[in-house]
Protein backbone atom coordinates (compact mmCIF):
# COMPACT_ATOMS: atom_id res chain seq x y z
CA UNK A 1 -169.40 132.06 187.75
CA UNK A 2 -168.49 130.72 191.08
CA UNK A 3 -164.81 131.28 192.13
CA UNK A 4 -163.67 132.83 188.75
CA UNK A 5 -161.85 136.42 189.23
CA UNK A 6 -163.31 139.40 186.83
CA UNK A 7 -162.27 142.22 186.59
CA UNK A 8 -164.63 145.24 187.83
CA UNK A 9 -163.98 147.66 185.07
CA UNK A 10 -167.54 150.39 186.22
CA UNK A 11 -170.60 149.96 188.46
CA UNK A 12 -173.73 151.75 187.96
CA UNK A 13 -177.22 151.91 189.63
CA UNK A 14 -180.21 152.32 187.35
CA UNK A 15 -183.57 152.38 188.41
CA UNK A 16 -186.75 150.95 186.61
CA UNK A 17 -190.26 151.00 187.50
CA UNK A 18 -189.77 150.89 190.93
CA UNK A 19 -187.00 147.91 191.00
CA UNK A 20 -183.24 148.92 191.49
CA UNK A 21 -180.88 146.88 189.06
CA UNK A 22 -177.51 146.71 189.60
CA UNK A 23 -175.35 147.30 186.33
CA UNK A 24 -171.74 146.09 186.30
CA UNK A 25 -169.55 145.94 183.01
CA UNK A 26 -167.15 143.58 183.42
CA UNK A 27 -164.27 142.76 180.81
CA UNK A 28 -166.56 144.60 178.56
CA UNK A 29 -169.57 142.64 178.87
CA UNK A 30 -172.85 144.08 180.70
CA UNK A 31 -173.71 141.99 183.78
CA UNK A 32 -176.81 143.00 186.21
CA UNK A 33 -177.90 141.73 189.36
CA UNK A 34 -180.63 139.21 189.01
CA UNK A 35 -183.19 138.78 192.43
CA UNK A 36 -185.00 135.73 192.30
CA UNK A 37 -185.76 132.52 194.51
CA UNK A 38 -185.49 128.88 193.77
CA UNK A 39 -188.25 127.13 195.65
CA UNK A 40 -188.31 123.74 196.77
CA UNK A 41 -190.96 120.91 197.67
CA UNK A 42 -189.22 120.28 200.61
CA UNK A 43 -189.55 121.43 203.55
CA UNK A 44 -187.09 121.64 206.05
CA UNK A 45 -183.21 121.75 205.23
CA UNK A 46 -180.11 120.19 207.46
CA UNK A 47 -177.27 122.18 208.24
CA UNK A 48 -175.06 119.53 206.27
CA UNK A 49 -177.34 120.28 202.86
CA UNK A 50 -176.35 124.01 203.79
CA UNK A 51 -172.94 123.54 203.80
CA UNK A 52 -173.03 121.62 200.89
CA UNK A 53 -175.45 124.52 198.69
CA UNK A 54 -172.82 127.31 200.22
CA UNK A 55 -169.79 125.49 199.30
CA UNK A 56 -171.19 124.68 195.41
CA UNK A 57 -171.53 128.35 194.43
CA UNK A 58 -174.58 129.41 196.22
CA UNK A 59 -172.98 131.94 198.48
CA UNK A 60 -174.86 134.62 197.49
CA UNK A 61 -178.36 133.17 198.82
CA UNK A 62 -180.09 133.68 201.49
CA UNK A 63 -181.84 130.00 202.58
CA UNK A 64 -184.94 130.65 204.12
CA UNK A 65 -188.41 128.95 204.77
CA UNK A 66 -191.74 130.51 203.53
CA UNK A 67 -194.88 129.30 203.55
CA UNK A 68 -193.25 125.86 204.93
CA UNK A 69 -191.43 125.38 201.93
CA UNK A 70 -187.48 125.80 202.02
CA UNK A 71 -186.18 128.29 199.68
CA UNK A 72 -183.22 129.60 198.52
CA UNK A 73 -183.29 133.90 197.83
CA UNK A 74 -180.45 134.76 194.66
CA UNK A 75 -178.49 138.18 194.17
CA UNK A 76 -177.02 136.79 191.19
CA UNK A 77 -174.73 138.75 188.79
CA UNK A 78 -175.15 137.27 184.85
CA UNK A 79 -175.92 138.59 181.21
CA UNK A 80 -179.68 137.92 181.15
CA UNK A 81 -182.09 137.10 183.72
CA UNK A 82 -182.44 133.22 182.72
CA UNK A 83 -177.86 132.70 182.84
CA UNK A 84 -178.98 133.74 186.59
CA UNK A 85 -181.29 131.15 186.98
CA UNK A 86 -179.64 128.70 185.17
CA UNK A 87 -176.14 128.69 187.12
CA UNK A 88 -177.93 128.57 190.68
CA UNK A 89 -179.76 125.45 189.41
CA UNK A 90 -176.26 124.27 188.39
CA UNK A 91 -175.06 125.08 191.56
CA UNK A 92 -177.69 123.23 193.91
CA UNK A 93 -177.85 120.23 191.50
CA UNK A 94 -174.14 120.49 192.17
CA UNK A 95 -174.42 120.55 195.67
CA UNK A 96 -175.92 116.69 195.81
CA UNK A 97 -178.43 117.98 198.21
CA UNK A 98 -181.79 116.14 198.07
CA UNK A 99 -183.75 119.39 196.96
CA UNK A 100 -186.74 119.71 194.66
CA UNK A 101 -187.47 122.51 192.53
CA UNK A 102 -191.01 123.27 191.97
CA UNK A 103 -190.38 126.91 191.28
CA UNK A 104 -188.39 129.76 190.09
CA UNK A 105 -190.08 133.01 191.46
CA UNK A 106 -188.58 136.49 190.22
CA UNK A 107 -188.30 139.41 193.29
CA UNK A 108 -188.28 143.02 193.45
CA UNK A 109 -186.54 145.73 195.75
């Protein structure tokens, strides 16, 4: 995922029980925008772990803190819901910032 170029070939909206998925086919393969959160044990993150999660692929999070707990919010584009979840945990692992996953949580529109 990450820095590789695809090319955008059609885009499509399509709606389902009250949850708007994106649907992109790319290169002839389906891909849909996943929404879900990683959620960590810890609970407050420096600006140098930041820099670190953004520059290892997780550019499209939003890093947040809920419930005292830091978390990190996905829009991720992949095949099937658990590719999604599986590259942003390759990402932060990645990253070499002291985080703890305790959770993957999946969100809705």
């Amino acid at each position: 995922m990450g820095q590789t170029k695809r090319r955008l070939l059609d885009r499509v909206e399509v709606y389902r029980k009250g949850t708007r998925v994106r649907i992109l086919y790319v290169e002839g393969q389906m891909q849909q925008t996943h929404e879900f959160a990683l959620i960590f044990s810890e609970e407050d993150i420096t600006e140098e772990m930041e820099t670190k999660l953004f520059e290892a692929g997780c550019s499209d999070a939003l890093l947040c803190r809920i419930n005292g707990r830091v978390q990190l919010e996905f829009a991720r584009e992949a095949s099937s819901f658990e590719d999604a979840v599986r590259a942003a945990k390759d990402d932060v692992t990645r990253s070499g910032a002291a985080l703890t996953l305790t959770k993957v949580r999946r969100l809705s529109c």
